[in-house]
C-alpha atoms as a PDB file:
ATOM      1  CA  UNK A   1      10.683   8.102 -23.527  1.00  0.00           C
ATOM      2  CA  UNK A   2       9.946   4.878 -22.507  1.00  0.00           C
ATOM      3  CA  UNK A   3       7.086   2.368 -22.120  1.00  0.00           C
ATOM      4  CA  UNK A   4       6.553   0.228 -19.512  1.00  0.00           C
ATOM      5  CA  UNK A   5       4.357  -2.936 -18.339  1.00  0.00           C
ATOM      6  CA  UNK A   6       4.707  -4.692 -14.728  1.00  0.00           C
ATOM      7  CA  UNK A   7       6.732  -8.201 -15.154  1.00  0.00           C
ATOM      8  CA  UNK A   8       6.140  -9.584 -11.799  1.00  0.00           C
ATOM      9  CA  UNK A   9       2.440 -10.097 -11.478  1.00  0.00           C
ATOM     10  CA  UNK A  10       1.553 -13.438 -10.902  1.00  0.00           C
ATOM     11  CA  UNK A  11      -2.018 -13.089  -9.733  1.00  0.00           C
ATOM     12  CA  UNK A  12      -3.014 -10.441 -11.694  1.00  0.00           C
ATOM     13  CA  UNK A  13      -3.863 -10.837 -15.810  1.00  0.00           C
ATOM     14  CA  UNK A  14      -5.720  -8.767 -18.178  1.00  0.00           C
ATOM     15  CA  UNK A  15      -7.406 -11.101 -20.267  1.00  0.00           C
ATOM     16  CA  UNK A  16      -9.302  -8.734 -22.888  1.00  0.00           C
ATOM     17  CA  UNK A  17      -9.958  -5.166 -23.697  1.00  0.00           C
ATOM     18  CA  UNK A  18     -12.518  -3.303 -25.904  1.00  0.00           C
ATOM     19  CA  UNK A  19     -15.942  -1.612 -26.540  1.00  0.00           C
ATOM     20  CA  UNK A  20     -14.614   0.268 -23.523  1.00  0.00           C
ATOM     21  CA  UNK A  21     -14.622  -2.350 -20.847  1.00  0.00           C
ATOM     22  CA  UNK A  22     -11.454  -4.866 -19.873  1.00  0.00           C
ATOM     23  CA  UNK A  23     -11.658  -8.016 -18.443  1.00  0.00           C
ATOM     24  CA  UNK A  24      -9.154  -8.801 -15.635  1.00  0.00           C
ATOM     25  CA  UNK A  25      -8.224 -11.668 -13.395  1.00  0.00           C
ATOM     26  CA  UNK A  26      -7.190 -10.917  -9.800  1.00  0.00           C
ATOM     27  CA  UNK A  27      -6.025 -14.265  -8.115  1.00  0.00           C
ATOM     28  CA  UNK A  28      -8.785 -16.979  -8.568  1.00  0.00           C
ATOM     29  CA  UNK A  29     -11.486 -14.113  -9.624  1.00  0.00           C
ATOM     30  CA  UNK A  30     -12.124 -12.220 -12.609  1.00  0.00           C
ATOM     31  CA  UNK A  31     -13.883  -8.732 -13.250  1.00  0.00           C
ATOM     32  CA  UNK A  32     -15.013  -6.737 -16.367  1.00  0.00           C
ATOM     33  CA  UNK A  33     -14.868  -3.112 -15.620  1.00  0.00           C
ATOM     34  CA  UNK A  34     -15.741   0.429 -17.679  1.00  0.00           C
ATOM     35  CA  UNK A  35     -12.368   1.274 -19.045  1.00  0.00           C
ATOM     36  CA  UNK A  36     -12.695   4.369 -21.616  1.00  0.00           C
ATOM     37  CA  UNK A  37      -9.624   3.892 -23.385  1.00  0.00           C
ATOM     38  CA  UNK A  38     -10.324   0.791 -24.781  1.00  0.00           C
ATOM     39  CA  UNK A  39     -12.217   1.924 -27.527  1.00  0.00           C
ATOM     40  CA  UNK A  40     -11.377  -1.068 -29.841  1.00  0.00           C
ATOM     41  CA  UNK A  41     -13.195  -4.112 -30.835  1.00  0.00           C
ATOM     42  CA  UNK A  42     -12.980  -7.334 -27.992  1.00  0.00           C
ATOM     43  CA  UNK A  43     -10.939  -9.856 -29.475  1.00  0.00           C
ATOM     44  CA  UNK A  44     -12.916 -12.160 -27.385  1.00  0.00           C
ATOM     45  CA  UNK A  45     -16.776 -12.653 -28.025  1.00  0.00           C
ATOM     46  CA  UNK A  46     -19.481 -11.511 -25.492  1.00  0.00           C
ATOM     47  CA  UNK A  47     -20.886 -14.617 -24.556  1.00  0.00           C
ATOM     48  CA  UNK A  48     -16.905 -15.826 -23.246  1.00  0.00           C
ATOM     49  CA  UNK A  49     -16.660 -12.739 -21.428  1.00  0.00           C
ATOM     50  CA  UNK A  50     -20.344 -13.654 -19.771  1.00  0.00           C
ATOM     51  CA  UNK A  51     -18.529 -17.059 -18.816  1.00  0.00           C
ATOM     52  CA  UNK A  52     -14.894 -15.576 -17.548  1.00  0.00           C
ATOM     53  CA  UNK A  53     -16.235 -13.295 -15.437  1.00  0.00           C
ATOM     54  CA  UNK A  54     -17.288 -13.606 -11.637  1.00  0.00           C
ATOM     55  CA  UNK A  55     -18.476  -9.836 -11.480  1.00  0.00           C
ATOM     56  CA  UNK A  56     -19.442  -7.052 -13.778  1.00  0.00           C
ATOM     57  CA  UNK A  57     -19.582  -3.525 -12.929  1.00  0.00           C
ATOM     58  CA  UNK A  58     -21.929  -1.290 -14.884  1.00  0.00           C
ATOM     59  CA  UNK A  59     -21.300   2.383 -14.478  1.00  0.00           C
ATOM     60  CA  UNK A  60     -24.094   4.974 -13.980  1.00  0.00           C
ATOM     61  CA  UNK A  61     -23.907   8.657 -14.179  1.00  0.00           C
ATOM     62  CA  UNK A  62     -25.990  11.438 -12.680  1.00  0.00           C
ATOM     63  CA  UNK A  63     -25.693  14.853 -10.303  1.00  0.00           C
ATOM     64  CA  UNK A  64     -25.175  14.757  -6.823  1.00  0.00           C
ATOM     65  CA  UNK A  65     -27.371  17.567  -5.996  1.00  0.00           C
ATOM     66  CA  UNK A  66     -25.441  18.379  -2.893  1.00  0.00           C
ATOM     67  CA  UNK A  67     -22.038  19.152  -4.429  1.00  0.00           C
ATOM     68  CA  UNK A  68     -23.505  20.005  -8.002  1.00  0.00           C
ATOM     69  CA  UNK A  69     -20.849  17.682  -9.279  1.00  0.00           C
ATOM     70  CA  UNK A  70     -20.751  14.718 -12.042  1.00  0.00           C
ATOM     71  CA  UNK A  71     -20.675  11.842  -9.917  1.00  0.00           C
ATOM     72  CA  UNK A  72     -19.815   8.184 -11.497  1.00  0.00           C
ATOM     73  CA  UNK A  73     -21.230   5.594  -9.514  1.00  0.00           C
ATOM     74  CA  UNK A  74     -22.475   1.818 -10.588  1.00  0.00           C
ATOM     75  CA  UNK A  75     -23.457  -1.435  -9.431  1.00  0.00           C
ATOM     76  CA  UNK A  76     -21.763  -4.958  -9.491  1.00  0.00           C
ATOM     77  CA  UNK A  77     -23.905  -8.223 -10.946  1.00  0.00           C
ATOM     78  CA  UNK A  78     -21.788 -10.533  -9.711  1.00  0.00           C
ATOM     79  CA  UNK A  79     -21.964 -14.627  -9.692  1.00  0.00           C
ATOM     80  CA  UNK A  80     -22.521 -16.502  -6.338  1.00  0.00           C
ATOM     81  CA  UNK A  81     -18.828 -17.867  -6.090  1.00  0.00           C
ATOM     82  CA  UNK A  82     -17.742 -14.017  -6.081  1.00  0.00           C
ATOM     83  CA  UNK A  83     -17.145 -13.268  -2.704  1.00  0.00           C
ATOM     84  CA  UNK A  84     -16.668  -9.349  -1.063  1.00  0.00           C
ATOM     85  CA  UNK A  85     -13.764  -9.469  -0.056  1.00  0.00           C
ATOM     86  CA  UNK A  86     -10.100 -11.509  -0.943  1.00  0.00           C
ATOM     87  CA  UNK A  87      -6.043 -11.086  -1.139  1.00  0.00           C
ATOM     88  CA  UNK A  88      -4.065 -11.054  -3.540  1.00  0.00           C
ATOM     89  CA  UNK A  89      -0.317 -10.912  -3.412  1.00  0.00           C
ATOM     90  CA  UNK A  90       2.637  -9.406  -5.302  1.00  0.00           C
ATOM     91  CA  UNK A  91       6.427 -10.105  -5.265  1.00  0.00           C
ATOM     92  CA  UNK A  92       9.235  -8.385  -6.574  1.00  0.00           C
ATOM     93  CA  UNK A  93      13.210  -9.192  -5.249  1.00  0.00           C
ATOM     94  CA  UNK A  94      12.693  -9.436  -1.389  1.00  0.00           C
ATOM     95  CA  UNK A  95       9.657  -7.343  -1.524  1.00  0.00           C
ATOM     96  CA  UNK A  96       6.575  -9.551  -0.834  1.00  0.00           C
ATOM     97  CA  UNK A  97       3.310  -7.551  -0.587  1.00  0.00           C
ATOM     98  CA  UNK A  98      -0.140  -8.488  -0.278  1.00  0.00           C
ATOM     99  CA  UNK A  99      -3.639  -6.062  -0.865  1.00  0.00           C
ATOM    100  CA  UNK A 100      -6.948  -6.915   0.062  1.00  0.00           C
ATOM    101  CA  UNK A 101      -9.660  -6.385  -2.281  1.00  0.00           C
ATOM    102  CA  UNK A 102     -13.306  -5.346  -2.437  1.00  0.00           C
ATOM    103  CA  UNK A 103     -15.993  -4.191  -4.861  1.00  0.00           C
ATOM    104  CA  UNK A 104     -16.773  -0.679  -4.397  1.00  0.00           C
ATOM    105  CA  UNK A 105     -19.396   1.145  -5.412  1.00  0.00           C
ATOM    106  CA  UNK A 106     -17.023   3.613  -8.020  1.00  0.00           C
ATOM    107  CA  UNK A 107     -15.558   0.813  -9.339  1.00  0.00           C
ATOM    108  CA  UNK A 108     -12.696   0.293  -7.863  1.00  0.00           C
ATOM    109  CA  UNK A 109     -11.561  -2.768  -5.814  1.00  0.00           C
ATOM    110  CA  UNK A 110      -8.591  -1.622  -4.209  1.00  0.00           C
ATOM    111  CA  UNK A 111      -4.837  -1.774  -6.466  1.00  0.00           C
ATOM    112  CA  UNK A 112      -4.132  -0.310  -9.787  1.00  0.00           C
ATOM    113  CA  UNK A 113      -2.083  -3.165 -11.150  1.00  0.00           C
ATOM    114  CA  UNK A 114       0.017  -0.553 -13.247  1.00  0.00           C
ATOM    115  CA  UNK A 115       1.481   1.050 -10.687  1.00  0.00           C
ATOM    116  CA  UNK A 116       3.662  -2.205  -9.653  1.00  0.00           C
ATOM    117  CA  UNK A 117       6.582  -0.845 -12.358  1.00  0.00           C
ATOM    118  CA  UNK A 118       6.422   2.321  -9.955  1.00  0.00           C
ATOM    119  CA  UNK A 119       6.701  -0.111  -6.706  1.00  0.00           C
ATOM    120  CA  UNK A 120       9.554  -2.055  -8.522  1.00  0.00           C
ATOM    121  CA  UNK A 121      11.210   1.282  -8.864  1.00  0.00           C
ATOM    122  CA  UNK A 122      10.757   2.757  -5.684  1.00  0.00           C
ATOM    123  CA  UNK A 123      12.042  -0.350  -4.278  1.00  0.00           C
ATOM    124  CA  UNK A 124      15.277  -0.273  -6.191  1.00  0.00           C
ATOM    125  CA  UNK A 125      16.205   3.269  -5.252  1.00  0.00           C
ATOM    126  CA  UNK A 126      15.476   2.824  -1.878  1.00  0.00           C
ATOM    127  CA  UNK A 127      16.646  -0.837  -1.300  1.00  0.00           C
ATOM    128  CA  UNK A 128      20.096   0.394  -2.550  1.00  0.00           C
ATOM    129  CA  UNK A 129      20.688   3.557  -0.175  1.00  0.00           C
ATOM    130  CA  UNK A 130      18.815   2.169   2.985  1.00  0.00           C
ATOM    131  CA  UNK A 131      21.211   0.145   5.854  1.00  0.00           C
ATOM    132  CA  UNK A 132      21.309   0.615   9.451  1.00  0.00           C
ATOM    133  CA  UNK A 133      23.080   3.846   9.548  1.00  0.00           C
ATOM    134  CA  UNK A 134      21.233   5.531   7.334  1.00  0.00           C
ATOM    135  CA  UNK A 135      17.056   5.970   6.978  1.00  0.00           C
ATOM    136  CA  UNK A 136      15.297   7.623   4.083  1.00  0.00           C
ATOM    137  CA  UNK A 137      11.722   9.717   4.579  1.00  0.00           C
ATOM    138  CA  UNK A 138       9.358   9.111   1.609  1.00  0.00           C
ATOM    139  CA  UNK A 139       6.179  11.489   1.447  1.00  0.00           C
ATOM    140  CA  UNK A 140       3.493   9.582  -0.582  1.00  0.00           C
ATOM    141  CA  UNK A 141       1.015  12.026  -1.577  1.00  0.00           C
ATOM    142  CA  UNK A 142      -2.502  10.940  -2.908  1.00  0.00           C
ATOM    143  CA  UNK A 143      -1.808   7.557  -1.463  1.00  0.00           C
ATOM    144  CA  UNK A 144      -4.977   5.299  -2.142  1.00  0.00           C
ATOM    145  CA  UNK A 145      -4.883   2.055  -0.343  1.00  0.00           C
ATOM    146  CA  UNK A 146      -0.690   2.685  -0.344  1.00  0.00           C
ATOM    147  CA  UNK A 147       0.812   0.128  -2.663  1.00  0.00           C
ATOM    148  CA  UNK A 148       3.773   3.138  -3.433  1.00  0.00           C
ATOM    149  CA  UNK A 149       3.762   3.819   0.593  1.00  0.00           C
ATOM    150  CA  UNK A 150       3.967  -0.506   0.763  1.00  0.00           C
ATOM    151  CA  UNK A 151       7.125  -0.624  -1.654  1.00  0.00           C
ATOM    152  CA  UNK A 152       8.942   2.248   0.289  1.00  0.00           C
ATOM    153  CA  UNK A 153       8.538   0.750   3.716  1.00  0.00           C
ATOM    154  CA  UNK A 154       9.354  -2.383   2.972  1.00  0.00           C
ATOM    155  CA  UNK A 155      12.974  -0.642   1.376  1.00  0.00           C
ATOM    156  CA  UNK A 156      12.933   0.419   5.444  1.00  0.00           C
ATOM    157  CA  UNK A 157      11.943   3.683   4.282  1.00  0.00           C
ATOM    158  CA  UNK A 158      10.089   6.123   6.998  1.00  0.00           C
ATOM    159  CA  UNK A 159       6.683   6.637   5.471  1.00  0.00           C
ATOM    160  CA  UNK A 160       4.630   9.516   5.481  1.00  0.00           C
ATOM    161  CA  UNK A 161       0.979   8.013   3.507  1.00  0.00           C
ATOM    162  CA  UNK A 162      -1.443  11.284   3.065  1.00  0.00           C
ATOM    163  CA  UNK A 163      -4.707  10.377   1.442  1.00  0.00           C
ATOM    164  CA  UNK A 164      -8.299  12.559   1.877  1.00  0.00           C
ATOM    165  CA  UNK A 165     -10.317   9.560   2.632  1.00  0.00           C
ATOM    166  CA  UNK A 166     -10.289   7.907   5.691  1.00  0.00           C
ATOM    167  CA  UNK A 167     -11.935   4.394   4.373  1.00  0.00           C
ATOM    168  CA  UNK A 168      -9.017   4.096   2.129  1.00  0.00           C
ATOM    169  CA  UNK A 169      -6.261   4.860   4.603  1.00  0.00           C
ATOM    170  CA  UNK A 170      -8.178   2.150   6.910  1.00  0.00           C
ATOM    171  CA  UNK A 171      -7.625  -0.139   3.587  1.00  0.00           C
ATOM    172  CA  UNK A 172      -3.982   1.090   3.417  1.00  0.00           C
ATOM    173  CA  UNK A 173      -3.256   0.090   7.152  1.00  0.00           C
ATOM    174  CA  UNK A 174      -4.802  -3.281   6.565  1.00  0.00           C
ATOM    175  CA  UNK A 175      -2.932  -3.909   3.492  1.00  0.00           C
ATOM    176  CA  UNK A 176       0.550  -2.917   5.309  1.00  0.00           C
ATOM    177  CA  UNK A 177      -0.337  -5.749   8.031  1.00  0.00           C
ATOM    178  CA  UNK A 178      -1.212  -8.250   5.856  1.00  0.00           C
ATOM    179  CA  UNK A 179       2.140  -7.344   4.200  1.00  0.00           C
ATOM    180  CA  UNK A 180       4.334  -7.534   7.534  1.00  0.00           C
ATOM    181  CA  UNK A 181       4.500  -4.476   7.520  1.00  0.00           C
ATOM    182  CA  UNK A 182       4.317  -1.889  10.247  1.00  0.00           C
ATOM    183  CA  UNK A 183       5.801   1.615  11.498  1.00  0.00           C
ATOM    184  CA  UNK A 184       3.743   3.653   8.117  1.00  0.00           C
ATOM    185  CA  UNK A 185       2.223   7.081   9.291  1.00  0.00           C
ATOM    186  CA  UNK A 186      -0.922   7.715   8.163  1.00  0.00           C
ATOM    187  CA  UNK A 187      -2.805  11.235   7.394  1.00  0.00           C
ATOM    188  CA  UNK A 188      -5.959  11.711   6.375  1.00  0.00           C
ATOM    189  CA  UNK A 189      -5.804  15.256   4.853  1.00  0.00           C
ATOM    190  CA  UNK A 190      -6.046  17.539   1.483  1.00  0.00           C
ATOM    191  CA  UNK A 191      -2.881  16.325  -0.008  1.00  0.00           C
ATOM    192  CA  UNK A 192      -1.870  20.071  -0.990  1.00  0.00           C
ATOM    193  CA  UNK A 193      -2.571  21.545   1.957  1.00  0.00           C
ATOM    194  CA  UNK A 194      -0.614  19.203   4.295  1.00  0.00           C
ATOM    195  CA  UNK A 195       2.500  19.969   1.698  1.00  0.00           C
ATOM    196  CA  UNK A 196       1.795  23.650   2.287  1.00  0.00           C
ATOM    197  CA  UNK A 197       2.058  23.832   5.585  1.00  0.00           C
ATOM    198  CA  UNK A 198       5.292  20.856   5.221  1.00  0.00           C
ATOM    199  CA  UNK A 199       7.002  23.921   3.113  1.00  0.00           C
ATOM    200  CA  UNK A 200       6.124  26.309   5.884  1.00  0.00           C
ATOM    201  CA  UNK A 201       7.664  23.774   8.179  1.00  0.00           C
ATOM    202  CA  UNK A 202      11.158  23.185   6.542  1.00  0.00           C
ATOM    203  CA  UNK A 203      10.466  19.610   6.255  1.00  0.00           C
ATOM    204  CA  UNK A 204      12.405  17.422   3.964  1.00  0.00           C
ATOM    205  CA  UNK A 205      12.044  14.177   2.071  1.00  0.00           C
ATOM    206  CA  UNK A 206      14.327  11.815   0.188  1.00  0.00           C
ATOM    207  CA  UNK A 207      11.706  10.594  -1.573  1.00  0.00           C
ATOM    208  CA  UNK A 208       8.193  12.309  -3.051  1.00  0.00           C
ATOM    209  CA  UNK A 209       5.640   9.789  -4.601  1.00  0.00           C
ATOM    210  CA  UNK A 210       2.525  11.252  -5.873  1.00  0.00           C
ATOM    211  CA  UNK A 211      -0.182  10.050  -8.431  1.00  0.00           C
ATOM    212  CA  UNK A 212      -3.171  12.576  -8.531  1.00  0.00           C
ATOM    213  CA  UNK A 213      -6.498  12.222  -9.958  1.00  0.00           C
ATOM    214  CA  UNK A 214      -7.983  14.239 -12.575  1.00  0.00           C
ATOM    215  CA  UNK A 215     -10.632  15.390  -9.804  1.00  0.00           C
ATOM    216  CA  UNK A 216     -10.868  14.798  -5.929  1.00  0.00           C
ATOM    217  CA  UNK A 217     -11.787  16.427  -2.929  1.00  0.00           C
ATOM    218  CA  UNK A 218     -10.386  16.588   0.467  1.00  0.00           C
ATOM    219  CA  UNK A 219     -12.020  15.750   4.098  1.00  0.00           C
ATOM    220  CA  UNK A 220     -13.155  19.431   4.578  1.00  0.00           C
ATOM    221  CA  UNK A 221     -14.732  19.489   0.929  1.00  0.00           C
ATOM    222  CA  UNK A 222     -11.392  21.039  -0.652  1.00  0.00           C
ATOM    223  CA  UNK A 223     -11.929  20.457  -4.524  1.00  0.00           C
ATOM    224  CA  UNK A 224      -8.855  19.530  -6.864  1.00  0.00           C
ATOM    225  CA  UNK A 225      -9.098  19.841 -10.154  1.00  0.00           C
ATOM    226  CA  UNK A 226      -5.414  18.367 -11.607  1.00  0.00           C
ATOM    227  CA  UNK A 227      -5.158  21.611 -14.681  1.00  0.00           C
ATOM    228  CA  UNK A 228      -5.970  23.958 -11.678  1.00  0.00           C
ATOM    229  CA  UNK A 229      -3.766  23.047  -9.160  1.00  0.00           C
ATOM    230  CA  UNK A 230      -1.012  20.341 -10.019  1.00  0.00           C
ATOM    231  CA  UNK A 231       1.932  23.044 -10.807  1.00  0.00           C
ATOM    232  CA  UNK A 232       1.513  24.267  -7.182  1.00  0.00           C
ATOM    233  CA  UNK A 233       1.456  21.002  -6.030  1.00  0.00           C
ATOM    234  CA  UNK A 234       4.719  20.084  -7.964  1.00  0.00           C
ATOM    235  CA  UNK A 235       5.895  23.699  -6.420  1.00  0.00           C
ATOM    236  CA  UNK A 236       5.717  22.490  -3.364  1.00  0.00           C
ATOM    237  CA  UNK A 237       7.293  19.366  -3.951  1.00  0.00           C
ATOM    238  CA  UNK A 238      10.220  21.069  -5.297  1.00  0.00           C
ATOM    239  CA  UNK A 239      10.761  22.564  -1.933  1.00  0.00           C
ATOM    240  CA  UNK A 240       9.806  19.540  -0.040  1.00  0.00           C
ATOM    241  CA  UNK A 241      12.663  17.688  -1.370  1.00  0.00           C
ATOM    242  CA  UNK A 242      16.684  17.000  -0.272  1.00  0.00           C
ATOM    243  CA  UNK A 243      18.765  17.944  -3.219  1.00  0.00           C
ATOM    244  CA  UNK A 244      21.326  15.135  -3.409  1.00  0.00           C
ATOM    245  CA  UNK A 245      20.030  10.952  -2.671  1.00  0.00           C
ATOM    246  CA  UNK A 246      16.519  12.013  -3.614  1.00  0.00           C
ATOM    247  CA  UNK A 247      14.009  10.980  -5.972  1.00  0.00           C
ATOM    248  CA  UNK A 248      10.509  12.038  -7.070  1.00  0.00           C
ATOM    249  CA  UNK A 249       7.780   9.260  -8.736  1.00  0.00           C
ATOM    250  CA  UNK A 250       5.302  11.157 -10.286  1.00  0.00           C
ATOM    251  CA  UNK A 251       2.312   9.976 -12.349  1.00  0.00           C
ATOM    252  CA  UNK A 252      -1.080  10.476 -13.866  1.00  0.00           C
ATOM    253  CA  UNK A 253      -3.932   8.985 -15.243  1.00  0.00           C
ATOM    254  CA  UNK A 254      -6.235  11.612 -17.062  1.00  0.00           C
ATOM    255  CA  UNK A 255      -6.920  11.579 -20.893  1.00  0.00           C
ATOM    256  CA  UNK A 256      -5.128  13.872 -22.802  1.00  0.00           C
ATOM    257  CA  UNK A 257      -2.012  14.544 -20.487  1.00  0.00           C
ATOM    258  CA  UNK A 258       0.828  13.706 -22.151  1.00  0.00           C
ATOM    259  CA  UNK A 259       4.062  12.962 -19.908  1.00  0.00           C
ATOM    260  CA  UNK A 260       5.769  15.440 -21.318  1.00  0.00           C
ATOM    261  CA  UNK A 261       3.282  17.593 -19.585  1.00  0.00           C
ATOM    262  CA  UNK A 262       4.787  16.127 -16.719  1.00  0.00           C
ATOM    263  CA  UNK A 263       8.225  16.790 -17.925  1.00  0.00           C
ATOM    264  CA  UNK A 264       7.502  20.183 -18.319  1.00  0.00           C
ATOM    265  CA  UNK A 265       6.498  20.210 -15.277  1.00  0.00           C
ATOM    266  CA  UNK A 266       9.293  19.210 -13.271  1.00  0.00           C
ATOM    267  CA  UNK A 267      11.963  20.843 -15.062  1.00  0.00           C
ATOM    268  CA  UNK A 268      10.348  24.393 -14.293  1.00  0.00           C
ATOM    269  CA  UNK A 269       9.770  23.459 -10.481  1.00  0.00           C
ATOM    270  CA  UNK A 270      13.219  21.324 -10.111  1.00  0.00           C
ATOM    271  CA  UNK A 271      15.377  22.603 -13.010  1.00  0.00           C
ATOM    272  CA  UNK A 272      17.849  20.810 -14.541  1.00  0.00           C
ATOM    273  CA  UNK A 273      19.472  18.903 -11.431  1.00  0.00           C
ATOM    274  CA  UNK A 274      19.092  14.950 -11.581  1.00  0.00           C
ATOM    275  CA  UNK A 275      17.995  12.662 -14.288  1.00  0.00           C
ATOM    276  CA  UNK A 276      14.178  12.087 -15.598  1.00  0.00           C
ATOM    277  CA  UNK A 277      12.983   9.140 -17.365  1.00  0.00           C
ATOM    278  CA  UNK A 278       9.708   9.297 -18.648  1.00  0.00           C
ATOM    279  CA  UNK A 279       6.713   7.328 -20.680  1.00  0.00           C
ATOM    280  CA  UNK A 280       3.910   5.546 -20.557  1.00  0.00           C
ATOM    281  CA  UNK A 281       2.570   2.847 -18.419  1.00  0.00           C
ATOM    282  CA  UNK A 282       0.382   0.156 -19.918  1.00  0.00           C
ATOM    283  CA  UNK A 283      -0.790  -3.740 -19.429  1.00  0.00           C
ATOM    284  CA  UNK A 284      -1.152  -6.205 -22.724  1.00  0.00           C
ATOM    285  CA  UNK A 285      -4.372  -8.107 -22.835  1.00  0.00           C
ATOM    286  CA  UNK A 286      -3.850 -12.177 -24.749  1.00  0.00           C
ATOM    287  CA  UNK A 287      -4.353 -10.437 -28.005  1.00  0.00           C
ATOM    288  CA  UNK A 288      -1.458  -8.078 -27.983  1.00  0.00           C
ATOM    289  CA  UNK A 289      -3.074  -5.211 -27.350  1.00  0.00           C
ATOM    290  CA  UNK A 290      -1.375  -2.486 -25.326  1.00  0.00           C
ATOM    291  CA  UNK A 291      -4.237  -0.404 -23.111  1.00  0.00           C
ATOM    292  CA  UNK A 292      -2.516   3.122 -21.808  1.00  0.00           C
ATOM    293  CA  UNK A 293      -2.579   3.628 -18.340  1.00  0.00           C
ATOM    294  CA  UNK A 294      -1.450   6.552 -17.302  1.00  0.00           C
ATOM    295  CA  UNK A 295       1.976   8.024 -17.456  1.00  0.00           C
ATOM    296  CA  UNK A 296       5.245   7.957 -15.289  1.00  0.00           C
ATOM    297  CA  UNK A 297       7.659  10.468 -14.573  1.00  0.00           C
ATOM    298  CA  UNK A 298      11.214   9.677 -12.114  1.00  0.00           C
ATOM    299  CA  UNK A 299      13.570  12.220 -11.335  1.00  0.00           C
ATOM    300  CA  UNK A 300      16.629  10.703  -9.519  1.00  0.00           C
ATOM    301  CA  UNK A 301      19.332  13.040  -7.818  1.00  0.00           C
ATOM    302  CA  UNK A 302      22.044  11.590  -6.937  1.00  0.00           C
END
């Protein structure tokens, strides 16, 4: 099992963690966020996080009455040098990306800095099979604003990029031109009921990236819960993809789910063909201090 931290972000830093927030630096701007696992003391004082930071988003939490649902939403207090809106850029080998950010009203601004040791892999795998006579199709499934669907395409990989929410697959789009990027499909869908009806199809990928969330729903209300519903989705996967040159990136962030749930997982969908390396993704703050961030899960078949 292994443990992993991105080595290639040069505009991204995350300064401190604890008392369940982190403080991070995106480019020239940084942000202090909710972040439950930090559940450790700040190594830096309060009043030098009040300095560092250009925005601060407080969460709230309350019922939507119209879903009956716990919905997290929150506010930024931000400083007047903190603008809406900027770029940031990451590089790995010939891969240059960019993202645009943006403060949004859950919190998020638009990357999961994390995921880049997922982008660095995908790249790899697909960088080494890809040439003019021969194209790989990559399915990324839960696809946010599509750094995964980013790394594949710019491997030359044909990229599928299904995501429920439209907004964010308008931010994905904009991301892959401000990359250089072009030729990405996009979907707006229920992510397990496009693979569904892919199985029903006899579709094949080379390549299956997903990263659900512990809850979601789809354009038509769909609900997913990940305990409910991730072993179909992995089901479906299983059938989804070729069974030599493939590869599957598979993660999660929810608390308590291990990666050997993951593991387990896999093996009964995919049995024992190709190899799967596994672990734990995670970003140091100055101090030292690892904060967990979800965990990983390749299967290569070669």
């Amino acid at each position: 099992m292994q443990i992993l931290t991105p080595s290639n972000w040069k505009e991204y830093e995350l300064i401190d963690t604890g008392g369940s927030e982190k403080l991070e630096r995106f480019g020239k701007y940084v942000l202090a966020r909710p972040e439950p696992q930090a559940v450790w003391q700040k190594s830096l004082p309060e009043k030098e996080w009040e300095q560092l930071a250009h925005g601060w988003y407080k969460r709230t939490r309350g019922i939507d009455p119209s879903k009956q649902d716990l919905t997290e939403k929150g506010e930024w207090k931000r400083k007047s040098s903190m603008p809406d809106q900027w770029v940031i850029s990451y590089s790995y080998k010939e891969m240059n990306l960019k993202f645009r950010l943006g403060l949004t009203s859950f919190g998020h601004i638009g990357v999961f800095p994390e995921q880049a040791v997922n982008w660095d892999a995908i790249y790899d795998l697909l960088a080494a099979t890809n040439d003019i006579r021969h194209t790989t199709n990559v399915l990324n499934l839960f696809a946010y604003t599509g750094g995964s669907s980013l790394a594949a395409r710019a491997a030359r990989a044909d990229v599928i990029h299904v995501d429920s929410v439209k907004p964010v697959v308008n931010w994905a789009r904009e991301d892959m031109e401000l990359s250089g990027l072009d030729g990405i499909r996009w979907v707006v869908e229920d992510a397990l009921k496009f693979v569904k009806r892919e199985v029903k199809r006899g579709h094949k990928y080379n390549g299956i990236i997903l990263d659900p969330p512990a809850y979601g729903r789809g354009p038509e209300g769909e609900k997913w819960i990940l305990q409910d519903s991730v072993d179909e989705m992995i089901g479906c996967c299983s059938q989804l993809l070729e069974p030599e040159n493939s590869f599957v990136i598979f993660s999660m962030y929810s608390m308590g789910f291990s990666a050997l749930i993951a593991e387990n997982l896999v093996r009964s969908h995919f049995g024992n063909s190709g190899e799967i390396v596994l672990g734990e993704m995670y970003l140091p703050d100055r101090a030292g201090r690892k904060l967990p961030l979800g965990t990983f899960l390749k299967l290569v078949r070669e």
